[in-house]
N, C-alpha and C. Protein backbone atom coordinates (compact mmCIF):
# COMPACT_ATOMS: atom_id res chain seq x y z
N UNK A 1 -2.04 -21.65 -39.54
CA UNK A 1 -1.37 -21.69 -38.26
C UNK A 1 -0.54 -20.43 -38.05
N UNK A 2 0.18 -20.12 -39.36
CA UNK A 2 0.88 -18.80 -38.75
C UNK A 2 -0.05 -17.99 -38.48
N UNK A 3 -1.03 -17.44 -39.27
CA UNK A 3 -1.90 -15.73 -38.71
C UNK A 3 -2.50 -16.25 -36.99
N UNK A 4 -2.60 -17.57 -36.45
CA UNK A 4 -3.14 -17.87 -35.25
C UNK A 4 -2.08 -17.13 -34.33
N UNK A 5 -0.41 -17.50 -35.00
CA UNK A 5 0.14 -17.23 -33.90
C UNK A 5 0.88 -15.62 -33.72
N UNK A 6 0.08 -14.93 -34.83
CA UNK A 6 0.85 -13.59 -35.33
C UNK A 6 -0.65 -13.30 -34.49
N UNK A 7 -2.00 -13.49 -34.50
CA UNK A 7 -3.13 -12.97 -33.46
C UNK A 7 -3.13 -13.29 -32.05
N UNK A 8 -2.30 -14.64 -31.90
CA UNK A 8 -1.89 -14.86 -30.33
C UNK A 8 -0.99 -13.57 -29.74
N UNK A 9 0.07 -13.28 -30.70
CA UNK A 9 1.43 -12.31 -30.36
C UNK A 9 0.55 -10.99 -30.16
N UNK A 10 -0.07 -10.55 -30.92
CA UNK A 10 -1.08 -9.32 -31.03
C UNK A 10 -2.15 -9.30 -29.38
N UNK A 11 -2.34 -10.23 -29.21
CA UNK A 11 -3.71 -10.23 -28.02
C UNK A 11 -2.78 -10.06 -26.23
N UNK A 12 -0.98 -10.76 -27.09
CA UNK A 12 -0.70 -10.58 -25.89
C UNK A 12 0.27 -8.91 -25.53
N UNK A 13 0.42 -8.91 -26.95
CA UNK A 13 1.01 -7.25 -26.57
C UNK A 13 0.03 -5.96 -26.07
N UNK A 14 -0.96 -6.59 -27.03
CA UNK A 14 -2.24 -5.54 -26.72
C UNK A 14 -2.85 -5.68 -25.11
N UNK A 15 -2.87 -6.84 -24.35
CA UNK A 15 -2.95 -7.00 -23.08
C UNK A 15 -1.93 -6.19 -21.94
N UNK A 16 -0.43 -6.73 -22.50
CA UNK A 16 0.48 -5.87 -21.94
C UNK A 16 0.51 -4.49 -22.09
N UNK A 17 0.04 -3.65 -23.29
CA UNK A 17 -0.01 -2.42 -23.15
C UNK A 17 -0.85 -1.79 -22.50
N UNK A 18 -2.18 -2.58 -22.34
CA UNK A 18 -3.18 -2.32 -21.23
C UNK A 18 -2.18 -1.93 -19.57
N UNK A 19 -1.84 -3.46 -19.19
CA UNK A 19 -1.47 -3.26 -18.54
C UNK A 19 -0.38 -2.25 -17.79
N UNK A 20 0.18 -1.85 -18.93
CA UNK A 20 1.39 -1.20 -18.45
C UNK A 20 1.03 0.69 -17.95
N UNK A 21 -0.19 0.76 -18.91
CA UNK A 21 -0.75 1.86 -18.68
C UNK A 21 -1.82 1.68 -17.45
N UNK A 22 -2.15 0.73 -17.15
CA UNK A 22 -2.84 0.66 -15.76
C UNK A 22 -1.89 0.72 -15.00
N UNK A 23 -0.52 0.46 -14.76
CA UNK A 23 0.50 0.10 -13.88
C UNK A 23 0.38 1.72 -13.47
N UNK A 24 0.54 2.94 -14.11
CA UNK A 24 0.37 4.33 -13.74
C UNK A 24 -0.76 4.98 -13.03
N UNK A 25 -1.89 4.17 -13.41
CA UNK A 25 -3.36 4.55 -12.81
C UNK A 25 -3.82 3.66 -12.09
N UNK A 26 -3.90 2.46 -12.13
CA UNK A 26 -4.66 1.44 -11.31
C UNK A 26 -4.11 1.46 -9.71
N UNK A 27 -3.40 1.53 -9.75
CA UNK A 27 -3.03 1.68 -7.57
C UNK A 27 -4.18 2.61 -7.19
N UNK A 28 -3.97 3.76 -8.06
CA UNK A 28 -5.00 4.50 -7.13
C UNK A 28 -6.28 4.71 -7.45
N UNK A 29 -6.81 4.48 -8.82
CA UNK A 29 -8.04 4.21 -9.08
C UNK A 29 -8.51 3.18 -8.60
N UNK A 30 -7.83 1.95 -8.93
CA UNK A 30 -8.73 0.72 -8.35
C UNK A 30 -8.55 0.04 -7.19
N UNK A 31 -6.81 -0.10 -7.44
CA UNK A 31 -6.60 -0.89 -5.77
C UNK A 31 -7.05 -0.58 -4.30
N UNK A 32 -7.17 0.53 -4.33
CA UNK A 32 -6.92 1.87 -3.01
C UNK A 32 -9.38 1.78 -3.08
N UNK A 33 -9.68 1.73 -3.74
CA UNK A 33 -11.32 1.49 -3.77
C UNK A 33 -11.74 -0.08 -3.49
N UNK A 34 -10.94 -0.90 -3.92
CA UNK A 34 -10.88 -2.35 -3.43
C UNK A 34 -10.85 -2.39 -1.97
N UNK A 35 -9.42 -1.97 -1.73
CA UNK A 35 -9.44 -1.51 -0.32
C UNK A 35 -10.77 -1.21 0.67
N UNK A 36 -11.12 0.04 0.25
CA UNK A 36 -12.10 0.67 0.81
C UNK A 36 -13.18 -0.42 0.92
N UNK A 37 -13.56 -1.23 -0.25
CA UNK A 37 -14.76 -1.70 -0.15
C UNK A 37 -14.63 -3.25 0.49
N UNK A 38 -13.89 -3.56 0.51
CA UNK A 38 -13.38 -5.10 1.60
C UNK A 38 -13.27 -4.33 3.36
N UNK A 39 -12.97 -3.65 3.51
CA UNK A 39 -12.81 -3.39 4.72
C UNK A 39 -13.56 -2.84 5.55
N UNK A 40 -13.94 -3.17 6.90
CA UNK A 40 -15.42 -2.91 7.83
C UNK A 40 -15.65 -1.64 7.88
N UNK A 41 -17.31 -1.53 7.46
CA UNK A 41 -17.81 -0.09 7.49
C UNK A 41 -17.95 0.86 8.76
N UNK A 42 -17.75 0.08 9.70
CA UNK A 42 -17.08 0.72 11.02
C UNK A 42 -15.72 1.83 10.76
N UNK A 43 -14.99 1.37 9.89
CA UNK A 43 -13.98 2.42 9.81
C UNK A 43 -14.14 3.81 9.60
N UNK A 44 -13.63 4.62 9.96
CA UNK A 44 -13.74 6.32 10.38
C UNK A 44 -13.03 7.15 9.07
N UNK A 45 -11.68 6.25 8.99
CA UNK A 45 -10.61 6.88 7.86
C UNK A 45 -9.91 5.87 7.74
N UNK A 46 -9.84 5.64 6.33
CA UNK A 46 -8.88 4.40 5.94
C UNK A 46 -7.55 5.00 4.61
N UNK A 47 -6.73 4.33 5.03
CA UNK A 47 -5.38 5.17 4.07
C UNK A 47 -4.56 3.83 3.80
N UNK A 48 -3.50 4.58 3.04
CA UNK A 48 -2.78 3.42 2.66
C UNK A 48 -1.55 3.96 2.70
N UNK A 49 -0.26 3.23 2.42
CA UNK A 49 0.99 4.06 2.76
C UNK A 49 1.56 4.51 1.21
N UNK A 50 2.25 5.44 0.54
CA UNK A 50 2.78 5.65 -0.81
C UNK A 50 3.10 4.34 -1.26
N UNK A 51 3.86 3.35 -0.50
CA UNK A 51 5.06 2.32 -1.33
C UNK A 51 3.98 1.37 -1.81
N UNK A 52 2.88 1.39 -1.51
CA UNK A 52 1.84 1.03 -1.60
C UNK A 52 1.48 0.68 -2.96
N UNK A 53 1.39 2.39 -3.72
CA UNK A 53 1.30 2.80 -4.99
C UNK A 53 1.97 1.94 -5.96
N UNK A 54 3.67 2.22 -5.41
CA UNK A 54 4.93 1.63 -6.32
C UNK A 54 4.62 0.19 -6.36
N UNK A 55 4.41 -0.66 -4.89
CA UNK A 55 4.26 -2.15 -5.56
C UNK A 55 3.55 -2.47 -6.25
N UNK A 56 2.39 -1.60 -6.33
CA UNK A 56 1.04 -2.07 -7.58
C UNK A 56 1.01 -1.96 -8.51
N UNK A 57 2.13 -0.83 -8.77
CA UNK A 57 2.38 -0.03 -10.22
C UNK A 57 3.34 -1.62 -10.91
N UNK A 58 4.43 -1.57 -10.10
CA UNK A 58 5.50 -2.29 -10.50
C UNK A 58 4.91 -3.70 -10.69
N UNK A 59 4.28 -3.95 -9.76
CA UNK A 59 3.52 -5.73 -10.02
C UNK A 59 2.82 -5.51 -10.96
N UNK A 60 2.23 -4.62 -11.76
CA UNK A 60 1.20 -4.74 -12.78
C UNK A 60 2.67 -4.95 -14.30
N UNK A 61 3.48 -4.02 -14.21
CA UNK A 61 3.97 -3.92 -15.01
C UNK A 61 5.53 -5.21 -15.30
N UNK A 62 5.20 -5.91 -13.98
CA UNK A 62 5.62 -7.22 -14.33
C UNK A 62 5.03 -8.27 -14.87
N UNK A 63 3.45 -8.38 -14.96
CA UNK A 63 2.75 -9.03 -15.75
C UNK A 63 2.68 -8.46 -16.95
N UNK A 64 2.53 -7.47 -17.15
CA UNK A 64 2.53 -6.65 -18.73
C UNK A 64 4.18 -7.52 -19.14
N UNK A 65 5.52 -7.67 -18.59
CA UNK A 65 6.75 -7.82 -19.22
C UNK A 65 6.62 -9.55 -19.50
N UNK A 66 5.87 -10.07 -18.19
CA UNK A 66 5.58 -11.69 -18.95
C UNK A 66 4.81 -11.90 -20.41
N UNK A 67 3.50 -10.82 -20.55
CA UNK A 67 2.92 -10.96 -21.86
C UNK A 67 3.78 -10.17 -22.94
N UNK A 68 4.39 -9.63 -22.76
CA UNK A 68 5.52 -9.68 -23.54
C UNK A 68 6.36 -10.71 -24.02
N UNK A 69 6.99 -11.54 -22.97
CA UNK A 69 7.85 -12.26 -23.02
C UNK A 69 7.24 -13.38 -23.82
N UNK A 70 6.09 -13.89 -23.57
CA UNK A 70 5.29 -14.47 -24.05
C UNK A 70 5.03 -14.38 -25.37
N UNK A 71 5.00 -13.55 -26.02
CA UNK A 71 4.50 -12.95 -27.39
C UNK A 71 6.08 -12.90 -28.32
N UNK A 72 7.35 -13.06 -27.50
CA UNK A 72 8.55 -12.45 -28.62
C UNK A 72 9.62 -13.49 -28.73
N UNK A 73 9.64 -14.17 -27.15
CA UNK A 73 10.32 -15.35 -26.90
C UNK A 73 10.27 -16.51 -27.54
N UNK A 74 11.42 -16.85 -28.54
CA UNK A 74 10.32 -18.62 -29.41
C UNK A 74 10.90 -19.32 -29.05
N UNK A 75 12.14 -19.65 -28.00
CA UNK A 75 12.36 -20.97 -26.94
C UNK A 75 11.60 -21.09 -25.95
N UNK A 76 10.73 -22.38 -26.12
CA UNK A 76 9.72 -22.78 -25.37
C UNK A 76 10.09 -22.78 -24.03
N UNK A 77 11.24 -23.26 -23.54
CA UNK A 77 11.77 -23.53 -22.14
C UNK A 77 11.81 -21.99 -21.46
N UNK A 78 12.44 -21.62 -22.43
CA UNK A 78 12.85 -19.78 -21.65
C UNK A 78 11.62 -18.87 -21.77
N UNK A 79 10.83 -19.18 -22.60
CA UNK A 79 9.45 -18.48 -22.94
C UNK A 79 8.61 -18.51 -21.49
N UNK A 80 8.38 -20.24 -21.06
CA UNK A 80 7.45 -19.96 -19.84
C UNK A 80 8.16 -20.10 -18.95
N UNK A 81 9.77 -20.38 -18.57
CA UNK A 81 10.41 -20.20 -17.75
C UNK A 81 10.33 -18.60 -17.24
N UNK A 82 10.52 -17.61 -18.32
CA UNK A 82 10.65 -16.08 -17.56
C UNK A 82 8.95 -15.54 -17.84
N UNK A 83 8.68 -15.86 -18.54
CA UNK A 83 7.20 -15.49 -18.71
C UNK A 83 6.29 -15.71 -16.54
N UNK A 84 6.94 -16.99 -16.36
CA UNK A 84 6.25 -17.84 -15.25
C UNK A 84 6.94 -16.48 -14.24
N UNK A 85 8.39 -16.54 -14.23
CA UNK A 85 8.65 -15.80 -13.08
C UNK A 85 8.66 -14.47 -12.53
N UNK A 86 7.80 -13.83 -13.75
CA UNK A 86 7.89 -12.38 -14.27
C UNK A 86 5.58 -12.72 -13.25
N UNK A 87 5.57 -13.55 -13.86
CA UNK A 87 3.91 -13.82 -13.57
C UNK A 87 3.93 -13.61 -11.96
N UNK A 88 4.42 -14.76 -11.56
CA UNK A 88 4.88 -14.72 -9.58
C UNK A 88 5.25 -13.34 -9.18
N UNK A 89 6.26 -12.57 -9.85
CA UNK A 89 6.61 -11.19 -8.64
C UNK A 89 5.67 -10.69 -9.19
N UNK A 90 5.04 -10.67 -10.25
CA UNK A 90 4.04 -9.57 -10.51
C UNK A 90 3.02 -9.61 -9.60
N UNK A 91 2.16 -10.91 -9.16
CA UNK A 91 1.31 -11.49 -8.68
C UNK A 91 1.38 -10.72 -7.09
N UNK A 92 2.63 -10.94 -6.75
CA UNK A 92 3.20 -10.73 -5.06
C UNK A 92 3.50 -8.66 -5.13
N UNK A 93 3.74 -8.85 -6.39
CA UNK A 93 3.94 -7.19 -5.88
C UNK A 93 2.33 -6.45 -5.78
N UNK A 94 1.56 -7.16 -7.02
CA UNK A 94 -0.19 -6.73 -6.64
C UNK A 94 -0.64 -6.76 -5.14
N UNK A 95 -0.52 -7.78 -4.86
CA UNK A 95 -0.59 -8.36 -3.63
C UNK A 95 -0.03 -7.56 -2.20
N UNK A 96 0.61 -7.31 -2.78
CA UNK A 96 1.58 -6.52 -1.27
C UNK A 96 0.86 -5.04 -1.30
N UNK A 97 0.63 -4.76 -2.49
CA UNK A 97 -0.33 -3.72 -2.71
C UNK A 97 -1.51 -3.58 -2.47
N UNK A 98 -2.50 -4.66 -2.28
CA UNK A 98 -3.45 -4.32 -2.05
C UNK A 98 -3.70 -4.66 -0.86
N UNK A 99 -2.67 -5.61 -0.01
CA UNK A 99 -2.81 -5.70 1.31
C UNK A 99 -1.85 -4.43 2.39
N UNK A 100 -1.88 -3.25 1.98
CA UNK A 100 -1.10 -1.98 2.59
C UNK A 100 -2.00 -1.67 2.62
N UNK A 101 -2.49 -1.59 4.37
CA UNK A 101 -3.30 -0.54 4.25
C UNK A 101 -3.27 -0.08 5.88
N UNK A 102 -3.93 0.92 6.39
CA UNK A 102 -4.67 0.88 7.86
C UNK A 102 -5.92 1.99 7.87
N UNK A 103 -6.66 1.48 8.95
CA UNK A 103 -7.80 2.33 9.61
C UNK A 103 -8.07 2.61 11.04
N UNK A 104 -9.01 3.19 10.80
CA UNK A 104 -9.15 3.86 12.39
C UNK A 104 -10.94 3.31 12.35
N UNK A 105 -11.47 3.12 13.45
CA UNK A 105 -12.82 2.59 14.10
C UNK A 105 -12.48 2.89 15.70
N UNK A 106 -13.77 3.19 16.32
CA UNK A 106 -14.32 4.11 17.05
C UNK A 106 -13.37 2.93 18.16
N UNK A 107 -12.92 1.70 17.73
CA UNK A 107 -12.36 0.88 18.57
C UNK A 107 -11.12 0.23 18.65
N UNK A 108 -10.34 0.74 17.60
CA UNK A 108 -9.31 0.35 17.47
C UNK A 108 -8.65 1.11 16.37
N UNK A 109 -7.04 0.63 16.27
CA UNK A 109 -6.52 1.12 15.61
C UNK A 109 -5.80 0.02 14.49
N UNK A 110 -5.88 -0.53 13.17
CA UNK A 110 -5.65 -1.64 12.36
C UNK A 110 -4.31 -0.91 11.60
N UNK A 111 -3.32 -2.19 11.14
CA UNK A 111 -2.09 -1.73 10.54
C UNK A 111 -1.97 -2.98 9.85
N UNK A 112 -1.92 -2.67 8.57
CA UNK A 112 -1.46 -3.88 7.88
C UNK A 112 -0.08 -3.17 6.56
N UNK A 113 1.44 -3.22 7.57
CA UNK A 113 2.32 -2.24 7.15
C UNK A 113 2.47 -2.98 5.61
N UNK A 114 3.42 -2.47 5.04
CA UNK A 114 3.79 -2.37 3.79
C UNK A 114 4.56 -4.22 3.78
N UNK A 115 4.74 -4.95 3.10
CA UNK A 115 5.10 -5.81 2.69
C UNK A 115 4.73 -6.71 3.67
N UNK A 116 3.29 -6.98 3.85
CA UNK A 116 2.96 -8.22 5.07
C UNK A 116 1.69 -8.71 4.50
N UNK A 117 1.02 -9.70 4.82
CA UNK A 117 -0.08 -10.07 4.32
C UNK A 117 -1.16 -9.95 5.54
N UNK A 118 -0.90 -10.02 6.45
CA UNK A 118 -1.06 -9.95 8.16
C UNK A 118 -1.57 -8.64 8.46
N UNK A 119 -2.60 -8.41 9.46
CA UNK A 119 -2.77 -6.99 9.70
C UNK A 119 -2.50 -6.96 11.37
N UNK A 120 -2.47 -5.67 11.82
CA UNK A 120 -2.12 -5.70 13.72
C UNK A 120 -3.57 -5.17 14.05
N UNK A 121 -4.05 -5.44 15.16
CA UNK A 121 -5.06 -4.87 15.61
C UNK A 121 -4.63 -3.96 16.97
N UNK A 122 -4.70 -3.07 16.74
CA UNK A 122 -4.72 -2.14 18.04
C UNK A 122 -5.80 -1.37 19.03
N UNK A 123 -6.13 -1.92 20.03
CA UNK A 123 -7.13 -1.21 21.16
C UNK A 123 -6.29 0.08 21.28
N UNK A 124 -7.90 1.28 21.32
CA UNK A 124 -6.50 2.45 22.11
C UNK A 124 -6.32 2.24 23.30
N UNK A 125 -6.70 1.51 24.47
CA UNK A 125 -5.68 1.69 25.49
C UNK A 125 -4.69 0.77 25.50
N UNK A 126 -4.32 0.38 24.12
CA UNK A 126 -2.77 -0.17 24.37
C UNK A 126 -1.66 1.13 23.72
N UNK A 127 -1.88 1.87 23.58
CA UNK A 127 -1.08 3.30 23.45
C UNK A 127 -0.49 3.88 24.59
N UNK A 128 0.30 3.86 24.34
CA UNK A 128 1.04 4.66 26.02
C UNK A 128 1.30 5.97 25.26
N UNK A 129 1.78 6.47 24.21
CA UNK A 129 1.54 7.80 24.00
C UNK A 129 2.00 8.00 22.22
N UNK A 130 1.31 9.12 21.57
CA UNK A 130 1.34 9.20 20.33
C UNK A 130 2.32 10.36 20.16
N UNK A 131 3.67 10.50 19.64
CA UNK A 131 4.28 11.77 19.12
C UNK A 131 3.84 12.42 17.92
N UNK A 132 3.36 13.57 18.11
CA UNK A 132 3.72 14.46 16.11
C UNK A 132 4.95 14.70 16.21
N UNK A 133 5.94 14.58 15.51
CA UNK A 133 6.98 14.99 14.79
C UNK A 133 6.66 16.16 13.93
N UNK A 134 7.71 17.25 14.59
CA UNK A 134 7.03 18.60 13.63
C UNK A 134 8.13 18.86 13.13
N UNK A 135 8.72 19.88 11.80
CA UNK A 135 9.34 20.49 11.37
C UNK A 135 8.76 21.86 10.79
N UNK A 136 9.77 22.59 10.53
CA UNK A 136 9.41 23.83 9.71
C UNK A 136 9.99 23.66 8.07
N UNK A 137 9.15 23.61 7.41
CA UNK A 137 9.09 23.42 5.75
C UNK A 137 8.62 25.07 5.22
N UNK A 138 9.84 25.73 4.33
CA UNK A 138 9.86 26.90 4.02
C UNK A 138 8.60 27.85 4.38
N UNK A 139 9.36 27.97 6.06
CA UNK A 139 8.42 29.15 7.23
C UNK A 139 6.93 28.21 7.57
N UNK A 140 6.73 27.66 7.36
CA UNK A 140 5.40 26.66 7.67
C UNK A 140 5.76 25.52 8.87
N UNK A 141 5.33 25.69 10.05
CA UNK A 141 5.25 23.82 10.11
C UNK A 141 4.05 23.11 9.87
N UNK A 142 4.84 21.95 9.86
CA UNK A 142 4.01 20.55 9.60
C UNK A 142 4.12 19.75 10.45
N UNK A 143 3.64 18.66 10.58
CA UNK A 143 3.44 17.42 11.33
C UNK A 143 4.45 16.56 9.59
N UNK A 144 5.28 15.66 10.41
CA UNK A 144 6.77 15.09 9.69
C UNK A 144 6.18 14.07 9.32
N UNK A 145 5.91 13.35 11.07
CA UNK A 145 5.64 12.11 11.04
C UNK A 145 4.42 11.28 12.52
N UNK A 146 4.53 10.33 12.65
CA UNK A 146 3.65 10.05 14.33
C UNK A 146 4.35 9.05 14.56
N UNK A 147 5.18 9.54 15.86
CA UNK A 147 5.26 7.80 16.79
C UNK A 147 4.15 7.45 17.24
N UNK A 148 4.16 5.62 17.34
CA UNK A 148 3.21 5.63 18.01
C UNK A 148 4.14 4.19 19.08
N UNK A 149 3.62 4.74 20.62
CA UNK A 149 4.52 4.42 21.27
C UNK A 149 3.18 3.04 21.96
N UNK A 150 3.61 1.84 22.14
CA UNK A 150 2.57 0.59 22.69
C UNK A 150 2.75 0.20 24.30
N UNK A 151 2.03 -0.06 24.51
CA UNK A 151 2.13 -0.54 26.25
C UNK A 151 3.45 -2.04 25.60
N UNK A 152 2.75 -2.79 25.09
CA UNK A 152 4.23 -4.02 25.25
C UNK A 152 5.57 -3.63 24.36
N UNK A 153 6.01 -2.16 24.62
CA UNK A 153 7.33 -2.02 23.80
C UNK A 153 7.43 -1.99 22.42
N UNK A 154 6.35 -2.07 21.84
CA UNK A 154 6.49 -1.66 19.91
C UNK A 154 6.35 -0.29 20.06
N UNK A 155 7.50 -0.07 18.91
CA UNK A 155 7.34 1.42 18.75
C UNK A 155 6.73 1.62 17.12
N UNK A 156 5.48 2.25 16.81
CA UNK A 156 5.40 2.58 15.18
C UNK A 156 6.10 3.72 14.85
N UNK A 157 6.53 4.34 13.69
CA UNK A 157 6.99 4.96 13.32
C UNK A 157 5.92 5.26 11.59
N UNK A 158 5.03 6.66 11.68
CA UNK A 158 4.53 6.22 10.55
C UNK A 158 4.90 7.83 10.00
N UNK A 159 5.22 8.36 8.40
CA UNK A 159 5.22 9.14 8.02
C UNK A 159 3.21 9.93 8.40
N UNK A 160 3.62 11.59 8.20
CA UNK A 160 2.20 11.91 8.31
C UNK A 160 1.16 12.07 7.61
N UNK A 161 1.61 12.39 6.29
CA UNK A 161 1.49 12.50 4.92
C UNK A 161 -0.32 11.39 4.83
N UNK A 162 0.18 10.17 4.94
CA UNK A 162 -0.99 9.44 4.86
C UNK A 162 -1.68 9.14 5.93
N UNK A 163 -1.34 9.57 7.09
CA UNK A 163 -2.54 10.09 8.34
C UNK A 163 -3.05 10.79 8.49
N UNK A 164 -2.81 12.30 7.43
CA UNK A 164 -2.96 13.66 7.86
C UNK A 164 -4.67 13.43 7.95
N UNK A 165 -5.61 12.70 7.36
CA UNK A 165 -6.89 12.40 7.82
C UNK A 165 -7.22 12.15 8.98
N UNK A 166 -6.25 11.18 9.72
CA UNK A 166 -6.59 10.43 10.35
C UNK A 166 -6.03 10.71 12.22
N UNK A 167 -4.84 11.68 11.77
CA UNK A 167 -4.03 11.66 12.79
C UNK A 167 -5.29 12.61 14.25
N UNK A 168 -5.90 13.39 13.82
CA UNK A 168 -6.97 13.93 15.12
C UNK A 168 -7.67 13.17 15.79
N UNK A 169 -8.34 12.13 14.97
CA UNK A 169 -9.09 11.02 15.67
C UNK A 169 -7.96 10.23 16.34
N UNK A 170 -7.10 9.82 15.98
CA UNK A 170 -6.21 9.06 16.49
C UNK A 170 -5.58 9.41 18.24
N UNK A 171 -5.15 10.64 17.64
CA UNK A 171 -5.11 11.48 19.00
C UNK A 171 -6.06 11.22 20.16
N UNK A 172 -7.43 11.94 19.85
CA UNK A 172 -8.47 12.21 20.31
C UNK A 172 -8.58 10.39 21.29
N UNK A 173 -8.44 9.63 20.40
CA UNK A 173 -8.81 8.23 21.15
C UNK A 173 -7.93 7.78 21.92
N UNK A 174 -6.74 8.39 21.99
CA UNK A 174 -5.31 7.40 22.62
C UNK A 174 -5.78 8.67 23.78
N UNK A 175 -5.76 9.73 23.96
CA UNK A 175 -6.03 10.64 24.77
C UNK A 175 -7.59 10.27 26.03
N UNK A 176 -8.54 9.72 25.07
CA UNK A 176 -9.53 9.33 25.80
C UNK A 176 -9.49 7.79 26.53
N UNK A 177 -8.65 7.20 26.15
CA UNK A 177 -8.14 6.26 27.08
C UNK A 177 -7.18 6.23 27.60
N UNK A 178 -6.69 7.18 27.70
CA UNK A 178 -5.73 7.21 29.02
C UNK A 178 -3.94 7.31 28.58
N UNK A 179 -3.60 7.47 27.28
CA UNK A 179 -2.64 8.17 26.73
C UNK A 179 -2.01 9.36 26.61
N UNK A 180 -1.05 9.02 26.42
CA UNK A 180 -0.45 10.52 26.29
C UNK A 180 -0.32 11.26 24.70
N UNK A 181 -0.24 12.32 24.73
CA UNK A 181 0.02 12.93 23.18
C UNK A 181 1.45 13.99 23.38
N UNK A 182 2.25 14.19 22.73
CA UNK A 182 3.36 14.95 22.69
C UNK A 182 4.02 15.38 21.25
N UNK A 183 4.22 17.12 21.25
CA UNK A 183 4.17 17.44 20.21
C UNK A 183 5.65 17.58 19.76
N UNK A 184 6.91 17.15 19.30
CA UNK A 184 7.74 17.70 19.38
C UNK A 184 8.50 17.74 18.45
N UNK A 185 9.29 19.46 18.36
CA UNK A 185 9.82 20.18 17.09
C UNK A 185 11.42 19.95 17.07
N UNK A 186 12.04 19.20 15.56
CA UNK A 186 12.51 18.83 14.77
C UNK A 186 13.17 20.07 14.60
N UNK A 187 14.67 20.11 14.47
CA UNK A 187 15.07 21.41 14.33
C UNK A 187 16.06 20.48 12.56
């Protein structure tokens, strides 16, 4: 019985170290291709937002701290008591991760922001007009960020960083239905 439970302790550290080293690579090797491959091949450009990264990283590496807990803890109560609750945020931070995402299709515009399970569907002619946000970054500008301004009063606000694919088509479609585009510099 003991070497069972000295190979139980072993299978679960060795799991957690897996994991903890996926917690650095897996957002963007696997989650971010999951993504891609669940979502309609209609899409043009599909992205995801950074915080994206962090919840996947961090939810992985809260299941790696339950198989830990699991493996070192020998009060049964507190063992699957934190083991359990370390399991749940881990579960929800994966989760929040792999549901961050948006795309663009020849018909709309999809947002499924950072901590929602829910996605928005956007027609472009519900755009009343798209801002670039520009600055100058040592003698260069850039595009900062994009409003994106809605016929019923939502305003988005998205960094550009993870549109920079996407932001021309975006344009291009809010423009071809009847939107406005406006470029304006950030001093």
């Amino acid at each position: 019985m003991y070497d069972f439970v000295d190979q139980k302790r072993m299978v679960y550290i060795t799991f957690a170290v897996i994991l903890f080293i996926s917690a650095l690579l897996a957002p963007v090797a696997i989650f971010y291709p999951i993504k891609a491959m669940f979502i309609t091949p209609e899409a043009i450009a599909i992205n995801t937002s950074p915080i994206s990264l962090v919840t996947g990283g961090i939810g992985l590496a809260l299941l790696a701290a339950g198989l830990i807990v699991l493996a070192n803890v020998e009060k049964r109560l507190m063992k699957y008591g934190m083991a359990s609750l370390l399991f749940i945020a881990g579960t929800i931070g994966v989760s929040f991760s792999l549901t961050d995402y948006f795309y663009v299709t020849p018909e709309k515009f999809v947002l499924n922001a950072p901590f929602t399970f829910t996605s928005e569907e956007y027609g472009w002619n519900e755009f009343d007009k798209v801002e670039e946000n520009i600055i100058k970054e040592n003698g260069m500008t850039k595009v900062d960020s994009l409003t994106f301004y809605m016929e019923n009063g939502k305003i988005i606000n998205m960094p550009a960083g993870s549109l920079a694919a996407m932001s021309g088509s975006i344009i291009n479609n809010v423009q071809a239905s009847g939107g406005a585009h406006e470029r304006i510099a950030e001093e």
